[in-house]
PDB file of N, CA and C in Angstrom:
ATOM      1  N   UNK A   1       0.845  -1.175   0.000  1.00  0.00           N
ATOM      2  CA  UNK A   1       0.000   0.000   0.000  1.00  0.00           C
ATOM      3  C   UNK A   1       0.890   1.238   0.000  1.00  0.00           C
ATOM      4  N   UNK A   2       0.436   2.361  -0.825  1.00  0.00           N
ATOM      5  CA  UNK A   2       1.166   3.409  -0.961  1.00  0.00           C
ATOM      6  C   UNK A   2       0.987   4.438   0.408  1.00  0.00           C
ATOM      7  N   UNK A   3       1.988   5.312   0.713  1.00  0.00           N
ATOM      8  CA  UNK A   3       1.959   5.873   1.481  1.00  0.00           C
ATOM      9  C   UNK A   3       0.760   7.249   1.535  1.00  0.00           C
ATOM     10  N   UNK A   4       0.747   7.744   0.501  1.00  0.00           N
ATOM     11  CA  UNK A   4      -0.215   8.211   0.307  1.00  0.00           C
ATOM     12  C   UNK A   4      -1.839   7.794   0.701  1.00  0.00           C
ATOM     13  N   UNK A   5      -1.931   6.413   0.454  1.00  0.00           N
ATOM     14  CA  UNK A   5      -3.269   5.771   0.409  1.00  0.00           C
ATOM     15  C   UNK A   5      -3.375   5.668   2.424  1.00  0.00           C
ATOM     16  N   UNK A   6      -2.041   4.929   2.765  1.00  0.00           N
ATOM     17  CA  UNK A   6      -1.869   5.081   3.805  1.00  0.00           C
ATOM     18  C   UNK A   6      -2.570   6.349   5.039  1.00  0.00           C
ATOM     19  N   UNK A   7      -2.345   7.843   3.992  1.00  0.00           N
ATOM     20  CA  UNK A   7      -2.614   8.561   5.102  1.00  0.00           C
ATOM     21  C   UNK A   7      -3.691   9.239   4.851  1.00  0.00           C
ATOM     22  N   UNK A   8      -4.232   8.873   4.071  1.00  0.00           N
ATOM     23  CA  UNK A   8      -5.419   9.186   3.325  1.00  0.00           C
ATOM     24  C   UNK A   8      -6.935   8.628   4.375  1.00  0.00           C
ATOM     25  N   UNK A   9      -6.545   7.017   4.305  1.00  0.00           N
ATOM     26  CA  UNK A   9      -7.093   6.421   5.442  1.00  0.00           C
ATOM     27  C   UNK A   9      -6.930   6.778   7.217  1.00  0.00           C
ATOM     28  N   UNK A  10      -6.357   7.209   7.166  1.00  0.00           N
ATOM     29  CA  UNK A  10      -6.185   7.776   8.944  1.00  0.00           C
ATOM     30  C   UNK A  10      -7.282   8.718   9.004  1.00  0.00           C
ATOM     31  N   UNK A  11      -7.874   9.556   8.501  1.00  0.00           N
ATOM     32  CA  UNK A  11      -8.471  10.882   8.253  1.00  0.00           C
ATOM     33  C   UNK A  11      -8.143  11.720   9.168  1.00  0.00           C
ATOM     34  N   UNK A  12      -6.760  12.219   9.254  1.00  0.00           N
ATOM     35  CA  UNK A  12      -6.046  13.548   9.821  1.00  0.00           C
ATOM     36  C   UNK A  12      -6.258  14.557   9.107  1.00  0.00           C
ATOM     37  N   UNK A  13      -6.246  15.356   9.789  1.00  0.00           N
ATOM     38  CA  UNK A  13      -6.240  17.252   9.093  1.00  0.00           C
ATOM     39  C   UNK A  13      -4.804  17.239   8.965  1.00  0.00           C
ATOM     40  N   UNK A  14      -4.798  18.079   7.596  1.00  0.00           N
ATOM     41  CA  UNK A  14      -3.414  19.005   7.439  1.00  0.00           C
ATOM     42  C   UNK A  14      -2.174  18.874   8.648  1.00  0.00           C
ATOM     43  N   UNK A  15      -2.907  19.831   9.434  1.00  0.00           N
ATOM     44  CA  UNK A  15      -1.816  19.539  10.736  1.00  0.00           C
ATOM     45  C   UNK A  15      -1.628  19.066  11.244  1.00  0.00           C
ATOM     46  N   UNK A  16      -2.164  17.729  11.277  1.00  0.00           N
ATOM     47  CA  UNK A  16      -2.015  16.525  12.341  1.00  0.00           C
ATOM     48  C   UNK A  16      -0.869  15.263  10.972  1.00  0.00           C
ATOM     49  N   UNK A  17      -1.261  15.913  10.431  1.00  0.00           N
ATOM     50  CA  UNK A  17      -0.327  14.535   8.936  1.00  0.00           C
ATOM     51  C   UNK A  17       1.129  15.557   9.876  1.00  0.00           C
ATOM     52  N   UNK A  18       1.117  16.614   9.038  1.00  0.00           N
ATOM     53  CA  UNK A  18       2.643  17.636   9.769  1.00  0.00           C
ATOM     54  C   UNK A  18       2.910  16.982  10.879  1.00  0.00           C
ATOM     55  N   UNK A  19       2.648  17.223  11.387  1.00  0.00           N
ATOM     56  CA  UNK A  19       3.706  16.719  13.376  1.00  0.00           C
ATOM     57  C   UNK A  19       3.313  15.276  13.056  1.00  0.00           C
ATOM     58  N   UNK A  20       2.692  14.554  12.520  1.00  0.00           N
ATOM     59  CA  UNK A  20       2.806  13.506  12.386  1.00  0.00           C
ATOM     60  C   UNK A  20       4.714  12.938  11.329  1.00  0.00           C
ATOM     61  N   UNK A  21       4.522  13.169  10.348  1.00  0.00           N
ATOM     62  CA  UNK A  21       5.528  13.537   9.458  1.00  0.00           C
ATOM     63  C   UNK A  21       7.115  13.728  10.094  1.00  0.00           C
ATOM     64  N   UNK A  22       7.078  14.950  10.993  1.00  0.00           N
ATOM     65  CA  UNK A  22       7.928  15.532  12.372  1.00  0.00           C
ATOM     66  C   UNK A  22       8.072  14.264  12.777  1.00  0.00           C
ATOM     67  N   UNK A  23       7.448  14.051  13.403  1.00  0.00           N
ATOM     68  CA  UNK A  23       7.621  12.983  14.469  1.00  0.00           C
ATOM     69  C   UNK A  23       8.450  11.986  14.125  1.00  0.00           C
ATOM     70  N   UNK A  24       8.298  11.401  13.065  1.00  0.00           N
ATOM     71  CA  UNK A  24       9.060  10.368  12.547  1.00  0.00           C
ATOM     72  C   UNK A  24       9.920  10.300  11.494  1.00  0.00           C
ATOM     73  N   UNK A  25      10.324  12.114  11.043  1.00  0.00           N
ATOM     74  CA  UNK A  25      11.498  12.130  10.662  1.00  0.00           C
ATOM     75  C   UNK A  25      12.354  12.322  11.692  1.00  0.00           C
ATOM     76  N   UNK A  26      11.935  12.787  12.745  1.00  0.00           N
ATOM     77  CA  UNK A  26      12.962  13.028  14.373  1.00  0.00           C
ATOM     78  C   UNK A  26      13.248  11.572  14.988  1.00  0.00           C
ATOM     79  N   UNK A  27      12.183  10.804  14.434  1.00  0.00           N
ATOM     80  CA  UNK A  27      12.247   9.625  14.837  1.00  0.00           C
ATOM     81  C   UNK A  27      13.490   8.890  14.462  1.00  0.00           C
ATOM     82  N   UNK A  28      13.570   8.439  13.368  1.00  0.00           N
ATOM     83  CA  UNK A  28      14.460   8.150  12.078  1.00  0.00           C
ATOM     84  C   UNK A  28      16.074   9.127  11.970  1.00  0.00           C
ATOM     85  N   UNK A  29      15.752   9.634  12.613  1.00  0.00           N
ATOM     86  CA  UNK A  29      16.750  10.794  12.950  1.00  0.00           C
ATOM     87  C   UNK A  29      17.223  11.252  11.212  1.00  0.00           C
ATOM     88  N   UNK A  30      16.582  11.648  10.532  1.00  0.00           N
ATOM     89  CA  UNK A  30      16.474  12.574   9.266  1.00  0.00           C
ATOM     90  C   UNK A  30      16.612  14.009   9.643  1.00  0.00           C
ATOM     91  N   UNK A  31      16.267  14.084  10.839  1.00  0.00           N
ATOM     92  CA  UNK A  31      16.230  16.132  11.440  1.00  0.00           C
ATOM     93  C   UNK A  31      16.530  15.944  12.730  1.00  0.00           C
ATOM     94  N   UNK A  32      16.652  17.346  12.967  1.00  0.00           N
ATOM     95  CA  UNK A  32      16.815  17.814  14.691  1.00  0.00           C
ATOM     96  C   UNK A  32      15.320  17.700  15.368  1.00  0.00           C
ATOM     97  N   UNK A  33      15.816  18.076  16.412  1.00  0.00           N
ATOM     98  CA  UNK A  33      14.580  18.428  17.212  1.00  0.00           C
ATOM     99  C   UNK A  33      14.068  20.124  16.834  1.00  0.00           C
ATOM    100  N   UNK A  34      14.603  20.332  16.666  1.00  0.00           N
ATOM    101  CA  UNK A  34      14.056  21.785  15.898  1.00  0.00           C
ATOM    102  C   UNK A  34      13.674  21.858  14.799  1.00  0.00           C
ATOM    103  N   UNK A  35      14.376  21.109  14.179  1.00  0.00           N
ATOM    104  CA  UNK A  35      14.222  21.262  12.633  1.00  0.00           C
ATOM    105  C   UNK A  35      12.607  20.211  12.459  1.00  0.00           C
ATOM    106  N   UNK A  36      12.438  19.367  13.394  1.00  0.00           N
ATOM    107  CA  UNK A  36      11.348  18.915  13.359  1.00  0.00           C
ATOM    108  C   UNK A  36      10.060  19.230  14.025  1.00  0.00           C
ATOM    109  N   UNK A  37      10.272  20.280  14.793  1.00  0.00           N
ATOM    110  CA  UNK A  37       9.274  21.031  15.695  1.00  0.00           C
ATOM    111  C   UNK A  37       8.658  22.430  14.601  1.00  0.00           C
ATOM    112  N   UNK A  38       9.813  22.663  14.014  1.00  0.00           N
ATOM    113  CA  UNK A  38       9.378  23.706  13.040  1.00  0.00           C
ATOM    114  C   UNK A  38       8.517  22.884  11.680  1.00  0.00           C
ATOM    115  N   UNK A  39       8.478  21.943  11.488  1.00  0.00           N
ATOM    116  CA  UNK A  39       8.213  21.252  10.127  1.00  0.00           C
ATOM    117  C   UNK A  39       6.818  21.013  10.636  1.00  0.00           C
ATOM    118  N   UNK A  40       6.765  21.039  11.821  1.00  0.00           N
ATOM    119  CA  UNK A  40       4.947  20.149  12.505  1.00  0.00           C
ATOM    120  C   UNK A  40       4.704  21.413  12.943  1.00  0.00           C
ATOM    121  N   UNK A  41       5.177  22.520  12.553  1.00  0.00           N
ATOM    122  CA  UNK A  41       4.592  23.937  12.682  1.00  0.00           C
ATOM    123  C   UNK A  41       4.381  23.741  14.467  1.00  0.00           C
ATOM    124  N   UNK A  42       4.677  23.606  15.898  1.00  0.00           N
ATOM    125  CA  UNK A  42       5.182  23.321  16.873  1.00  0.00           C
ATOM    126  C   UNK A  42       6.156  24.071  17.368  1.00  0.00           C
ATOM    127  N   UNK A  43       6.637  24.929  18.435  1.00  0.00           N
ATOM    128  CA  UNK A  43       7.486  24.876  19.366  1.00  0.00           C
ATOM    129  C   UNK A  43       8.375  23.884  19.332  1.00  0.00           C
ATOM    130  N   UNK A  44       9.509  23.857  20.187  1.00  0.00           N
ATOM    131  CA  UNK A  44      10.222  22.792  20.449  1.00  0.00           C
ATOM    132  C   UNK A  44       9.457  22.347  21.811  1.00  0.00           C
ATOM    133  N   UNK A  45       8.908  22.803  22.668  1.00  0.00           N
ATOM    134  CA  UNK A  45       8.523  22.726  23.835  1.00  0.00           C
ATOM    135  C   UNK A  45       7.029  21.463  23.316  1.00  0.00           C
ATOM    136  N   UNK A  46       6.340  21.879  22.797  1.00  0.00           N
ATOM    137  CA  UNK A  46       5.067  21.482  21.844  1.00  0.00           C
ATOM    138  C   UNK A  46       5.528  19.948  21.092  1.00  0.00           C
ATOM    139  N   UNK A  47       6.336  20.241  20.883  1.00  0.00           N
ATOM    140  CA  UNK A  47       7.112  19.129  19.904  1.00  0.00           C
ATOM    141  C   UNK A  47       7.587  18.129  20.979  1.00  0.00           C
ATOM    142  N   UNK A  48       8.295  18.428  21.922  1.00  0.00           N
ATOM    143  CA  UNK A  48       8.734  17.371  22.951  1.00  0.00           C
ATOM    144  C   UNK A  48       7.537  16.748  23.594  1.00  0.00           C
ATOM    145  N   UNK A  49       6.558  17.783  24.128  1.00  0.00           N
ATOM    146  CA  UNK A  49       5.136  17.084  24.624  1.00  0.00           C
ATOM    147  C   UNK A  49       4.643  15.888  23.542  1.00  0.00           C
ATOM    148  N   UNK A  50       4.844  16.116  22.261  1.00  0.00           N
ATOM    149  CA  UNK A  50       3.590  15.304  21.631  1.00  0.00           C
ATOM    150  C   UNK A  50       4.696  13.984  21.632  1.00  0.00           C
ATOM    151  N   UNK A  51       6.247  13.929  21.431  1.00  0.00           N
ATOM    152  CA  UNK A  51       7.053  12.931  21.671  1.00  0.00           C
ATOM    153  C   UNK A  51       6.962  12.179  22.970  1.00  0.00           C
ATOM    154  N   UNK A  52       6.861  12.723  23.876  1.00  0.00           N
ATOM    155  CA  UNK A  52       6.324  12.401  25.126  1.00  0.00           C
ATOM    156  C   UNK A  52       4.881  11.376  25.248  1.00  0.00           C
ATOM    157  N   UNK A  53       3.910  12.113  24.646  1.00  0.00           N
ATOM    158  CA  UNK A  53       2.599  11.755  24.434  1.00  0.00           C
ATOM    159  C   UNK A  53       2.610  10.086  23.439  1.00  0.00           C
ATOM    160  N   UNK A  54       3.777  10.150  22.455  1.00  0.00           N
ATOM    161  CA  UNK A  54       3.793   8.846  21.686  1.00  0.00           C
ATOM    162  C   UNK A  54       4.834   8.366  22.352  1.00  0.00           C
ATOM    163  N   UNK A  55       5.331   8.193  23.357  1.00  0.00           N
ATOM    164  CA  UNK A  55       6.538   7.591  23.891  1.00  0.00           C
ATOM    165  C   UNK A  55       7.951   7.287  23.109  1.00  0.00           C
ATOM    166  N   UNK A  56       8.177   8.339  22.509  1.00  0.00           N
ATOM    167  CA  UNK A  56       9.273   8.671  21.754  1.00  0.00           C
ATOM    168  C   UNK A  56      10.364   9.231  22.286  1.00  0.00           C
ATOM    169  N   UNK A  57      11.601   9.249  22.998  1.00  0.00           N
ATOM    170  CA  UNK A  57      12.432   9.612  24.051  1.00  0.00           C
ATOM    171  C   UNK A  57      13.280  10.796  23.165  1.00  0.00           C
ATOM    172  N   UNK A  58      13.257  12.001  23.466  1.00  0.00           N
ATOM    173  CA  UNK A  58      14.096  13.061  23.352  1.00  0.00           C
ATOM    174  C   UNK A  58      15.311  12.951  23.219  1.00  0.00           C
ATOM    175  N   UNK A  59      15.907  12.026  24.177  1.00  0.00           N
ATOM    176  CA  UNK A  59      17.267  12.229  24.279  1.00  0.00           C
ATOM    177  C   UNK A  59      17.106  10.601  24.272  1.00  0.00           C
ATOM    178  N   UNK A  60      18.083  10.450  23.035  1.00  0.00           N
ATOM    179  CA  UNK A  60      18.144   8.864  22.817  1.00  0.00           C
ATOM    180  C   UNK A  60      19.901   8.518  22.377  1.00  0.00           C
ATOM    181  N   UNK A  61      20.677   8.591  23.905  1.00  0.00           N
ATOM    182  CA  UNK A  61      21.963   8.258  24.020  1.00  0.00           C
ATOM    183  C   UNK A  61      22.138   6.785  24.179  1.00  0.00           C
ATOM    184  N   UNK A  62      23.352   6.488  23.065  1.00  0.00           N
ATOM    185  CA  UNK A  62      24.066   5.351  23.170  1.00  0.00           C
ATOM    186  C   UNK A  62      24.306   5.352  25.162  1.00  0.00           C
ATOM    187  N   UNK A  63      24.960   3.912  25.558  1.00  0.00           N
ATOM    188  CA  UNK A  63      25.368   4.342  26.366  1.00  0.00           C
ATOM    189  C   UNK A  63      27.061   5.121  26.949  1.00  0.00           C
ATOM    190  N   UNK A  64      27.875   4.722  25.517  1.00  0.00           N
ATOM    191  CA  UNK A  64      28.814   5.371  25.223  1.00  0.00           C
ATOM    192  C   UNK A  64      28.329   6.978  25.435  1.00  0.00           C
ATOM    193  N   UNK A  65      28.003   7.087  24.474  1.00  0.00           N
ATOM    194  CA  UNK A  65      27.119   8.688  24.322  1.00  0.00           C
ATOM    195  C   UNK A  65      27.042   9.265  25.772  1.00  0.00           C
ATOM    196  N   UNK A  66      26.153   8.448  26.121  1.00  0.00           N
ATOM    197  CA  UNK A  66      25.693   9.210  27.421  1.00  0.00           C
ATOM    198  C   UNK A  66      27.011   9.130  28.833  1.00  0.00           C
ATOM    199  N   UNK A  67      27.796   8.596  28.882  1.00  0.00           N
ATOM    200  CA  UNK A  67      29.099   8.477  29.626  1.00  0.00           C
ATOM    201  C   UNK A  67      29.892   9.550  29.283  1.00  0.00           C
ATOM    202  N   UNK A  68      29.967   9.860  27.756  1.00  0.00           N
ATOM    203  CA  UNK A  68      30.791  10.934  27.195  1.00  0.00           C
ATOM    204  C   UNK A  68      30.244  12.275  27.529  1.00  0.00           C
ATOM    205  N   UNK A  69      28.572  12.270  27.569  1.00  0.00           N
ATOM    206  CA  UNK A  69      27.866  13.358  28.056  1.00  0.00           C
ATOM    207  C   UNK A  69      28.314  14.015  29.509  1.00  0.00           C
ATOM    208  N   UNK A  70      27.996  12.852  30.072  1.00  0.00           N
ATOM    209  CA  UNK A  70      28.045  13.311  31.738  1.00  0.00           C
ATOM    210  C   UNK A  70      29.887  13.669  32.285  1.00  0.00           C
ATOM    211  N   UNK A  71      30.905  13.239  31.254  1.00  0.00           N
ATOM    212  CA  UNK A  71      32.379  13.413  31.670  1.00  0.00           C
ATOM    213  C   UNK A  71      32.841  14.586  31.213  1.00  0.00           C
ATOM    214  N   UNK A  72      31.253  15.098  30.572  1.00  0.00           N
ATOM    215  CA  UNK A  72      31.692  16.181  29.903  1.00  0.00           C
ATOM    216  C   UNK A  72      32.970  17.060  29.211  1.00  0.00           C
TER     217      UNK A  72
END
């Protein structure tokens, strides 16, 4: 099934396909968190809530990553 047909069937408004869209190019890590808060027409603040809301984690550190974080 085409993606199109795909979202066709959901019956979202305009702005709900957008932060939908956002969501899972931030997901996929294709964008920032900004760059995907602006694309779902969103805040970054707005944008973290609705990631929140789909259980999508903001900060998604290796645990390397996150060791290197905190040794700053």
């Amino acid at each position: 099934m085409k993606t199109s047909a795909l979202l066709a069937d959901q019956q979202e408004s305009p702005d709900e396909l957008k932060v939908g869209l956002a969501v899972k190019m931030y997901e996929t890590r294709q964008v920032s968190l900004g760059r995907a808060a602006k694309l779902g027409g969103l805040t970054k603040r707005a944008f973290m809530e609705v990631l929140g809301r789909r259980g999508i984690p903001v900060f998604d550190y290796s645990p390397e990553e996150l060791r290197e974080e905190i040794r700053g």
